[in-house]
C-alpha atoms as a PDB file:
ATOM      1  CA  UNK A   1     -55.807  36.073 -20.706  1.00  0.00           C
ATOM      2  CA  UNK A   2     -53.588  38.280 -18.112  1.00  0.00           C
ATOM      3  CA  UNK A   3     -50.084  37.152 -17.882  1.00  0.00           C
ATOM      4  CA  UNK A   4     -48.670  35.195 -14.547  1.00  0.00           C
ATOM      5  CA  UNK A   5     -45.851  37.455 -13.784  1.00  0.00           C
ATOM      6  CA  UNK A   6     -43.514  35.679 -11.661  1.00  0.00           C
ATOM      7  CA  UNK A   7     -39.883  37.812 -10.112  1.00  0.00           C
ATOM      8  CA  UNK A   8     -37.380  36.917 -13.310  1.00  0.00           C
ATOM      9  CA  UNK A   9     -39.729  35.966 -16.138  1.00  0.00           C
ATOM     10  CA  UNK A  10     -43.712  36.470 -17.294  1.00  0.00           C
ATOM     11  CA  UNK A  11     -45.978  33.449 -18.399  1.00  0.00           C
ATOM     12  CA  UNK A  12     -48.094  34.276 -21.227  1.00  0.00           C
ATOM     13  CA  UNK A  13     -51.669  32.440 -21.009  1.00  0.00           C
ATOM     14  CA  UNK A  14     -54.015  31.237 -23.138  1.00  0.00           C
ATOM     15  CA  UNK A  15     -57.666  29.682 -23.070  1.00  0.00           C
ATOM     16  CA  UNK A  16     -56.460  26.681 -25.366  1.00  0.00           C
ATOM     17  CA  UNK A  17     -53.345  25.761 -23.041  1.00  0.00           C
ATOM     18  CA  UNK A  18     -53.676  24.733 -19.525  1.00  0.00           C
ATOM     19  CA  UNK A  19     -52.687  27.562 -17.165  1.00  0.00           C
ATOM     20  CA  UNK A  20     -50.184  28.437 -14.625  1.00  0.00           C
ATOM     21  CA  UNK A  21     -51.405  26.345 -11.472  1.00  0.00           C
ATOM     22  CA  UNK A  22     -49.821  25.098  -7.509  1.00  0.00           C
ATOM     23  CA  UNK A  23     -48.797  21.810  -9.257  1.00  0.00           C
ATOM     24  CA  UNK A  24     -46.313  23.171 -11.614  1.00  0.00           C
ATOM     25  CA  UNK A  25     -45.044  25.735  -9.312  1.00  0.00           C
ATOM     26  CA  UNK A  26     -44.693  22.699  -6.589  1.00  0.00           C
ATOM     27  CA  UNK A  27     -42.525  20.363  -9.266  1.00  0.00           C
ATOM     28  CA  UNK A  28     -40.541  23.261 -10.331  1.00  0.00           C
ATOM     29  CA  UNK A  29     -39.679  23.876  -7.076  1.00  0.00           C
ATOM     30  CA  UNK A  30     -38.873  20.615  -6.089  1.00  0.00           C
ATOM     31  CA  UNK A  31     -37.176  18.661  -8.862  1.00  0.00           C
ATOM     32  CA  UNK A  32     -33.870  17.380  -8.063  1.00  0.00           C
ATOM     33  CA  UNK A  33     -31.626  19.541 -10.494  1.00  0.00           C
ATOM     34  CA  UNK A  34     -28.368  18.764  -9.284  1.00  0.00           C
ATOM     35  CA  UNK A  35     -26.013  17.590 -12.205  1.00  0.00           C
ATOM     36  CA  UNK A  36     -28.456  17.741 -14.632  1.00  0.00           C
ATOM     37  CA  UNK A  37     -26.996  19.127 -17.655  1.00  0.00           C
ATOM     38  CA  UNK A  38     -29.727  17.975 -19.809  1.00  0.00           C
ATOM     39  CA  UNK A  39     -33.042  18.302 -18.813  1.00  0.00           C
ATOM     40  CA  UNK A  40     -36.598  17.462 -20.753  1.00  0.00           C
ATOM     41  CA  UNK A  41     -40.151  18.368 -19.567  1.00  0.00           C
ATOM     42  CA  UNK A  42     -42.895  16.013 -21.462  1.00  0.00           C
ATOM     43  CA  UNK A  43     -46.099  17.798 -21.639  1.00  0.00           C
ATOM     44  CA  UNK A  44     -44.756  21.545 -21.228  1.00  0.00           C
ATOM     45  CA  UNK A  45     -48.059  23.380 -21.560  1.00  0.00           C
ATOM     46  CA  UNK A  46     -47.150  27.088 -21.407  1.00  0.00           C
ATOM     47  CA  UNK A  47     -43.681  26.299 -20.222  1.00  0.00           C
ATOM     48  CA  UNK A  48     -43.441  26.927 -16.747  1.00  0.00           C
ATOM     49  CA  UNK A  49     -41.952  24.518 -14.867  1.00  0.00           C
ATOM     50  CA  UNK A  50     -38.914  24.477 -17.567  1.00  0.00           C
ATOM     51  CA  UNK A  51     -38.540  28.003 -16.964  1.00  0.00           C
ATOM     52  CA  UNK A  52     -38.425  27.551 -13.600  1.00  0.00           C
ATOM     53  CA  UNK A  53     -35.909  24.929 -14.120  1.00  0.00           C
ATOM     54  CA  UNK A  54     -34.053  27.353 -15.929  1.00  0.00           C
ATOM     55  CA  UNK A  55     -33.277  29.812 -13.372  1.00  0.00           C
ATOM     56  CA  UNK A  56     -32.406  27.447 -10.414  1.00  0.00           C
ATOM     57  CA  UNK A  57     -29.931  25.856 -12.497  1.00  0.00           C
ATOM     58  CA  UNK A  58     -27.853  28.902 -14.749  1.00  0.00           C
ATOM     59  CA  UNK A  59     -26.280  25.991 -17.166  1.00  0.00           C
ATOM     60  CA  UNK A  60     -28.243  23.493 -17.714  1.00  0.00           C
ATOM     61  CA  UNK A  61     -30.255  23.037 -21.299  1.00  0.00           C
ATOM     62  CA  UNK A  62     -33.643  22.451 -21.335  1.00  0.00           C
ATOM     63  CA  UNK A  63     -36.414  21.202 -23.842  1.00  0.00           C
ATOM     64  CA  UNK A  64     -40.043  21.708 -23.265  1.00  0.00           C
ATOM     65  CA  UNK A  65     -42.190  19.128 -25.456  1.00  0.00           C
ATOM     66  CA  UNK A  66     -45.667  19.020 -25.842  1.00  0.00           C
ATOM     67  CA  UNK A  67     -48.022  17.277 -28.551  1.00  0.00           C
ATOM     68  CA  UNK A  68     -50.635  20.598 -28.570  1.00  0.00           C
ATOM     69  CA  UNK A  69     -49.435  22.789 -31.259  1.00  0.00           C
ATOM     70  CA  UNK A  70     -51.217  25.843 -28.981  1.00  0.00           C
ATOM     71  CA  UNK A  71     -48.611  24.872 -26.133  1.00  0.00           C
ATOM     72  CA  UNK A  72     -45.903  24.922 -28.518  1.00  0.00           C
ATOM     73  CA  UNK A  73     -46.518  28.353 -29.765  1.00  0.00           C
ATOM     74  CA  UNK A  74     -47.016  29.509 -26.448  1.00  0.00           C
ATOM     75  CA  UNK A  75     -44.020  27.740 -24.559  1.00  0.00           C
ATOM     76  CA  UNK A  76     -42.005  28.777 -27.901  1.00  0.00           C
ATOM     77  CA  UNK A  77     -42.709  32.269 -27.260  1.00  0.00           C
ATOM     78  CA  UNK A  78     -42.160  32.138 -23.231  1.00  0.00           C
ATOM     79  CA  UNK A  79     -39.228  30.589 -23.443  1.00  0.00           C
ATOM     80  CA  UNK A  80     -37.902  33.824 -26.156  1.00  0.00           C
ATOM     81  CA  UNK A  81     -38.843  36.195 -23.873  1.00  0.00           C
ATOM     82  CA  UNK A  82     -36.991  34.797 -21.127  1.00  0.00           C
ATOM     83  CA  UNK A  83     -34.021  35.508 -19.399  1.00  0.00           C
ATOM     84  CA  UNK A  84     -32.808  31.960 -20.137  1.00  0.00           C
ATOM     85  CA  UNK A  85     -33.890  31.867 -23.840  1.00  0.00           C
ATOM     86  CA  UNK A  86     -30.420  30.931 -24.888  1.00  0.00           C
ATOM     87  CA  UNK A  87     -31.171  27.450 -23.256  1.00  0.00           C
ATOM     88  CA  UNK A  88     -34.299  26.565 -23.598  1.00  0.00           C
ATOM     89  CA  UNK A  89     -36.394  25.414 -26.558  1.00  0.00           C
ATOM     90  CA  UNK A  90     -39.698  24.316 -27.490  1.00  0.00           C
ATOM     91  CA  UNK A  91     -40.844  21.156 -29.458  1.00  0.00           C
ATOM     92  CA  UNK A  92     -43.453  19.813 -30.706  1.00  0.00           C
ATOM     93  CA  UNK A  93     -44.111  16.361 -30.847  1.00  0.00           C
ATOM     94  CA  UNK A  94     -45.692  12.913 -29.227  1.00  0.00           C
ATOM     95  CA  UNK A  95     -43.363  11.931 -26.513  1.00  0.00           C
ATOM     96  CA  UNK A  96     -44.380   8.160 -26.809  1.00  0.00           C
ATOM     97  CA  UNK A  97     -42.777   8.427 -30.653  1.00  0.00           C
ATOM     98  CA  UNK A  98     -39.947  10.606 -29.450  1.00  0.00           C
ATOM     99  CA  UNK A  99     -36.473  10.187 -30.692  1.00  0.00           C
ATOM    100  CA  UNK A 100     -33.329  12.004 -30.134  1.00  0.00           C
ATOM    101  CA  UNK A 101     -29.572  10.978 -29.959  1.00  0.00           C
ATOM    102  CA  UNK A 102     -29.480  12.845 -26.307  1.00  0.00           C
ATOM    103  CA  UNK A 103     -29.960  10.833 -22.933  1.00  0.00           C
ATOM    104  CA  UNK A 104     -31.701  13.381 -20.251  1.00  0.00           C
ATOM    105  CA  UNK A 105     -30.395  13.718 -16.601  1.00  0.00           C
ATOM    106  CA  UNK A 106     -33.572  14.745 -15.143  1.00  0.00           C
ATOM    107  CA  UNK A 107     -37.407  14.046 -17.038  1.00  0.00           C
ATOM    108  CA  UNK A 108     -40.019  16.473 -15.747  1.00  0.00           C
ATOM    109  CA  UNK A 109     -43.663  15.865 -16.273  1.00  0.00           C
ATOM    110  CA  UNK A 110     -46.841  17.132 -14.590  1.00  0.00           C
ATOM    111  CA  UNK A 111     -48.792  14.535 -16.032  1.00  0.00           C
ATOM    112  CA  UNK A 112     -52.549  13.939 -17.284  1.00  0.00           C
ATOM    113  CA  UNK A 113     -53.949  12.339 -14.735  1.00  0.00           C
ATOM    114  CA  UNK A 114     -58.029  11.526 -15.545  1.00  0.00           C
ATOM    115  CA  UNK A 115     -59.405   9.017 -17.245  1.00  0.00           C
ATOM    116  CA  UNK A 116     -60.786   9.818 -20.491  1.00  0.00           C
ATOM    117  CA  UNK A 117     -64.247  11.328 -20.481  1.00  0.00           C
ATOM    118  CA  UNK A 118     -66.931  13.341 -22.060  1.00  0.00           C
ATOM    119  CA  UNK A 119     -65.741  16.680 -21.013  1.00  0.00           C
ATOM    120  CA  UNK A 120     -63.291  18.593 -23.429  1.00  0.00           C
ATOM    121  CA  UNK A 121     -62.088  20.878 -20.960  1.00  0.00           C
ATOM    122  CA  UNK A 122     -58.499  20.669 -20.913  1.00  0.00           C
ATOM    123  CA  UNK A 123     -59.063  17.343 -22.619  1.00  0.00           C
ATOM    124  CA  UNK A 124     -55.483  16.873 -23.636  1.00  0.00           C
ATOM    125  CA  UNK A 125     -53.747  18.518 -20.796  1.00  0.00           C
ATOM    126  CA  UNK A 126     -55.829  16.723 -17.918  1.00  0.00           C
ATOM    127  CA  UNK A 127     -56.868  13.616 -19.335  1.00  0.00           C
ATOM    128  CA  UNK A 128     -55.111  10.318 -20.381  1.00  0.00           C
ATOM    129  CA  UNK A 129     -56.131  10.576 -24.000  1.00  0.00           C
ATOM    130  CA  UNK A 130     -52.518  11.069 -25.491  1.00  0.00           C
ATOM    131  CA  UNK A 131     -50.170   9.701 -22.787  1.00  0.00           C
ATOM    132  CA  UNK A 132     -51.237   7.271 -20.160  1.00  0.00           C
ATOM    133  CA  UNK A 133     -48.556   6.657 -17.167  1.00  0.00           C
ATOM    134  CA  UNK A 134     -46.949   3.280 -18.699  1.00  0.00           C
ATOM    135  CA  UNK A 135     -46.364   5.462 -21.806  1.00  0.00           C
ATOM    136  CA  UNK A 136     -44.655   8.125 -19.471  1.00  0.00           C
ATOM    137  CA  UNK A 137     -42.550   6.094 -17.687  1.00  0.00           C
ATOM    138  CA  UNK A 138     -41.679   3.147 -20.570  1.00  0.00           C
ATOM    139  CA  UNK A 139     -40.916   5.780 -22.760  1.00  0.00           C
ATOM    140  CA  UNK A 140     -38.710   8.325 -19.975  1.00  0.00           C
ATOM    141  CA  UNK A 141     -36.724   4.803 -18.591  1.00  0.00           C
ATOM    142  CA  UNK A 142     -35.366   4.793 -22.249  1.00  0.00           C
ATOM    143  CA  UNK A 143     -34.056   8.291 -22.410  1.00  0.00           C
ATOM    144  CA  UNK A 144     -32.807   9.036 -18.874  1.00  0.00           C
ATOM    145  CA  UNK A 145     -28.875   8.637 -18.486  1.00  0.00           C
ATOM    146  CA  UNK A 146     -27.801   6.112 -16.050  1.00  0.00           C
ATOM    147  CA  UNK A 147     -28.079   8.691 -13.344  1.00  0.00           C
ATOM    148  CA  UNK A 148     -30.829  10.169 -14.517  1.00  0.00           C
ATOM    149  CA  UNK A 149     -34.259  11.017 -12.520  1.00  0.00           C
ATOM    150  CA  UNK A 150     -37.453  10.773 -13.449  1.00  0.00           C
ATOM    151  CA  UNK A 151     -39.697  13.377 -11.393  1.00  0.00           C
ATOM    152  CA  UNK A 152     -43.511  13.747 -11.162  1.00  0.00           C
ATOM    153  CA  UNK A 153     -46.304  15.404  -9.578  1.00  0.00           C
ATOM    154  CA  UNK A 154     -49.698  13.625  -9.446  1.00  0.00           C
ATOM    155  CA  UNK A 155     -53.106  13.174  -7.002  1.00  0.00           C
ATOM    156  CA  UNK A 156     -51.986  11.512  -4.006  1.00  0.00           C
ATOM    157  CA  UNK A 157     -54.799   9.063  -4.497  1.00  0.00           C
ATOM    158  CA  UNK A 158     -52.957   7.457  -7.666  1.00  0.00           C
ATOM    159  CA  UNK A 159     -49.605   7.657  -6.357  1.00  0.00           C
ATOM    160  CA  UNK A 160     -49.686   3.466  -5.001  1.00  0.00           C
ATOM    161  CA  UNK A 161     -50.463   3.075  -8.979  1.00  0.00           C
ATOM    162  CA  UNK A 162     -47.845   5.204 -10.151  1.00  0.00           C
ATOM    163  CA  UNK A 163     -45.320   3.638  -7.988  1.00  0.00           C
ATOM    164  CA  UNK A 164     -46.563  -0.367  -9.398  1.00  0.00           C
ATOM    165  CA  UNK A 165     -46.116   0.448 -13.200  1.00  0.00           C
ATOM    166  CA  UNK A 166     -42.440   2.608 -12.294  1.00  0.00           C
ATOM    167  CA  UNK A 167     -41.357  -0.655 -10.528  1.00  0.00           C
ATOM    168  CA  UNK A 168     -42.840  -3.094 -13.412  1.00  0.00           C
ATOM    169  CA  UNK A 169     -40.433  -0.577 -15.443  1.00  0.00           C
ATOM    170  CA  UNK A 170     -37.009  -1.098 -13.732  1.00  0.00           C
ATOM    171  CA  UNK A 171     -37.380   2.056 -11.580  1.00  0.00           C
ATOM    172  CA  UNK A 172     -36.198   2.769  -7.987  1.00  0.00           C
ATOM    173  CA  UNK A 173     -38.470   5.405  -6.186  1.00  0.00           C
ATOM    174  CA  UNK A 174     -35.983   8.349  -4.756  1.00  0.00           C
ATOM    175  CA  UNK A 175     -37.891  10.411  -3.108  1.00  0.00           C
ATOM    176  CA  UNK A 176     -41.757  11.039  -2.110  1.00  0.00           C
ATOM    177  CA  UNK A 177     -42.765  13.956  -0.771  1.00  0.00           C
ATOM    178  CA  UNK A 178     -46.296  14.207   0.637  1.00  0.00           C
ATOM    179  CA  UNK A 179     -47.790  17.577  -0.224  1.00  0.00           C
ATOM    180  CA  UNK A 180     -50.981  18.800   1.685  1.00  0.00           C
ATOM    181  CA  UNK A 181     -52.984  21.145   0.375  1.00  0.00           C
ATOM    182  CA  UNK A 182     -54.257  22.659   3.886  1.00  0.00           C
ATOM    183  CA  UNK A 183     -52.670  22.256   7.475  1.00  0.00           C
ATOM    184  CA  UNK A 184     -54.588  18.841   9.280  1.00  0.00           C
ATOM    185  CA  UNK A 185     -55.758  17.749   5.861  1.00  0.00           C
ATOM    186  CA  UNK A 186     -54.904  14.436   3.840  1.00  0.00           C
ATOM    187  CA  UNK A 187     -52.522  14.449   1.677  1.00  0.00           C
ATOM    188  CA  UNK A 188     -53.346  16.036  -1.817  1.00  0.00           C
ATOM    189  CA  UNK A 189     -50.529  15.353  -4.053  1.00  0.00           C
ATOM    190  CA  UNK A 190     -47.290  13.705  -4.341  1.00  0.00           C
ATOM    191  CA  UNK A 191     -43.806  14.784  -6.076  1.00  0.00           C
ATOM    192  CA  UNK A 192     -42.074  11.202  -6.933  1.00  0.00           C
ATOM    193  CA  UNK A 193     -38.588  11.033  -8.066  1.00  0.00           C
ATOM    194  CA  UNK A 194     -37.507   7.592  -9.373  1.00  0.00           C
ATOM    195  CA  UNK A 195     -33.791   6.497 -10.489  1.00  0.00           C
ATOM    196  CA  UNK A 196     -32.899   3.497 -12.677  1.00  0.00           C
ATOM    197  CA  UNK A 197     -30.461   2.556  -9.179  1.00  0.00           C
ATOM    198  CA  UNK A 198     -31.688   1.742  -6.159  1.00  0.00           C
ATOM    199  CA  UNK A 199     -31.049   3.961  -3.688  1.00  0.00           C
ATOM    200  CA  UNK A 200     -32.657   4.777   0.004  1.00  0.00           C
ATOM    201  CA  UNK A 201     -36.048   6.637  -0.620  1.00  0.00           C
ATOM    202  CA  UNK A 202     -36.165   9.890   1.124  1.00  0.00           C
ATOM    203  CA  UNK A 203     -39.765  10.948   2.219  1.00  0.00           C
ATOM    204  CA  UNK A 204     -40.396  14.287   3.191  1.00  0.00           C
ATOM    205  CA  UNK A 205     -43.975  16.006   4.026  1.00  0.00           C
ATOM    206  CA  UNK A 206     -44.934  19.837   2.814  1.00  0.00           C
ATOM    207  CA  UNK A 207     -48.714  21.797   3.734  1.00  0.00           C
ATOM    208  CA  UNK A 208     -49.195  24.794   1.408  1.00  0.00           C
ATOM    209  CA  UNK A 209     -51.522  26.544   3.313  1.00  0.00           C
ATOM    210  CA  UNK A 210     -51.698  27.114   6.893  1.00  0.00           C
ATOM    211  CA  UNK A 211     -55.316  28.612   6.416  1.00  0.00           C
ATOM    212  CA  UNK A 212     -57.688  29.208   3.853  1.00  0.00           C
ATOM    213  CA  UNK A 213     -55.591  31.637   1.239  1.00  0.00           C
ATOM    214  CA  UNK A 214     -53.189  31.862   3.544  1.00  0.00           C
ATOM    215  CA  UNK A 215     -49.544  30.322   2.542  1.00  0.00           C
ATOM    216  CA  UNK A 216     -47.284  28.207   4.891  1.00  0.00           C
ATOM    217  CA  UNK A 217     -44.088  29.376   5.456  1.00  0.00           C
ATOM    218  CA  UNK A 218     -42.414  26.518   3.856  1.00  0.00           C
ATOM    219  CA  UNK A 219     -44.313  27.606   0.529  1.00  0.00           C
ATOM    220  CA  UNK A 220     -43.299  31.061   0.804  1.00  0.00           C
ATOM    221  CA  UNK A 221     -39.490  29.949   1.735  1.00  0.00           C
ATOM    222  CA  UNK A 222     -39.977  27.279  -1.110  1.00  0.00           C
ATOM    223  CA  UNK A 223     -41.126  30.064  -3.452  1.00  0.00           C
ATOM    224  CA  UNK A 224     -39.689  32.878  -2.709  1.00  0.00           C
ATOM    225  CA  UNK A 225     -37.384  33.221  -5.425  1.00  0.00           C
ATOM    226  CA  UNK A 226     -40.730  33.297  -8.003  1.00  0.00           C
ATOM    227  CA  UNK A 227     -43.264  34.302  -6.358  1.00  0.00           C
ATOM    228  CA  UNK A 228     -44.174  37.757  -6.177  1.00  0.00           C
ATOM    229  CA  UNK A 229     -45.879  37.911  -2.797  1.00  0.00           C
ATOM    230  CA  UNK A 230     -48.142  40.888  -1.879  1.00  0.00           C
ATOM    231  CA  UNK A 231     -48.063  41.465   1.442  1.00  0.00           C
END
């Protein structure tokens, strides 16, 4: 498969992996970075929302995990022909057995989101065969540092479900922001942020498209610095 070049680093693809899509673009984008020094992404795939990560914030140190060994190689070698190599790096393991001495300031995780089925198509990647969301967010409430945020993207359709089993979990929701994925549409999916404090939920709303294949402004302004638009 082609590469997804993006302005400061290239994405190397496979059929095996899932591929460079809206949502991780969306939650690398979006996730709250400030003071993170420490940052973990659970179910990296080809590693682009660390690297993304990576360049908006020039110190922090980042680990991409994922249970595929196919997403390890390839994040592994993404992340080593980066810029930010230096700060990233690759691992491969089960996140709901995870262990490390480190707590992490910020938990990134563009989640599996179907129910298990028939299909093998991205069976790993898009289905809840190897990490369900009380997994996700049991396991991530353990790790984050007091301060720490836990930030998603999922279906907006699942988000009321999300939000129960963070809560059952001690989490405070920080911030929803309602993505659409076409001007007058419903709401497609959401970016949650949760904190272990309470704090007053900020809720913001963001349309990618303005028309068919035709990019809002606020996604091009959102974007801009990884993107390579053709105009």
């Amino acid at each position: 498969m082609k590469p997804f070049k993006f302005k400061q680093f290239d994405i190397q693809q496979s059929k095996e992996v899932f591929r460079v899509g809206t949502d991780g673009v969306l939650l690398g984008a979006f996730a709250n970075i400030h003071h993170a020094k420490n940052i973990l992404e659970v179910g990296t795939g080809t590693g682009l929302i660390s690297l993304m990560l990576a360049q908006r914030h020039h110190s922090a140190k980042i680990w991409g995990l994922d249970i595929q060994e196919a997403a390890f190689s390839l994040t592994k070698n993404n992340f080593e022909h980066s810029p930010f190599g230096d700060r990233l790096e690759a691992i491969l393991g089960d996140f709901k057995s995870f262990e490390t001495n480190d707590k992490f300031d910020l938990i990134v995780s563009n989640p599996p989101y179907f129910e298990e089925s028939t299909s093998n198509k991205d069976k790993i990647a898009r289905q809840t065969v190897e990490l369900n969301f009380e997994q996700l967010i049991s396991t991530s409430s353990k790790l984050l540092s007091d301060e720490g945020v836990l930030s998603v993207i999922i279906p907006a359709e699942i988000g009321t479900i999300f939000i129960e089993i963070a809560t059952s979990n001690h989490f405070f929701l920080k911030r929803k922001i309602n993505i659409f994925g076409i001007e007058n549409s419903k709401v497609k999916r959401l970016v949650l942020e949760f904190a272990l404090k309470e704090s007053e939920v900020q809720e913001l709303e963001f349309i990618i498209e303005k028309s068919p294949r035709q990019y809002s402004d606020a996604y091009i302004e959102l974007t801009k610095e990884f993107h390579v638009f053709r105009s």
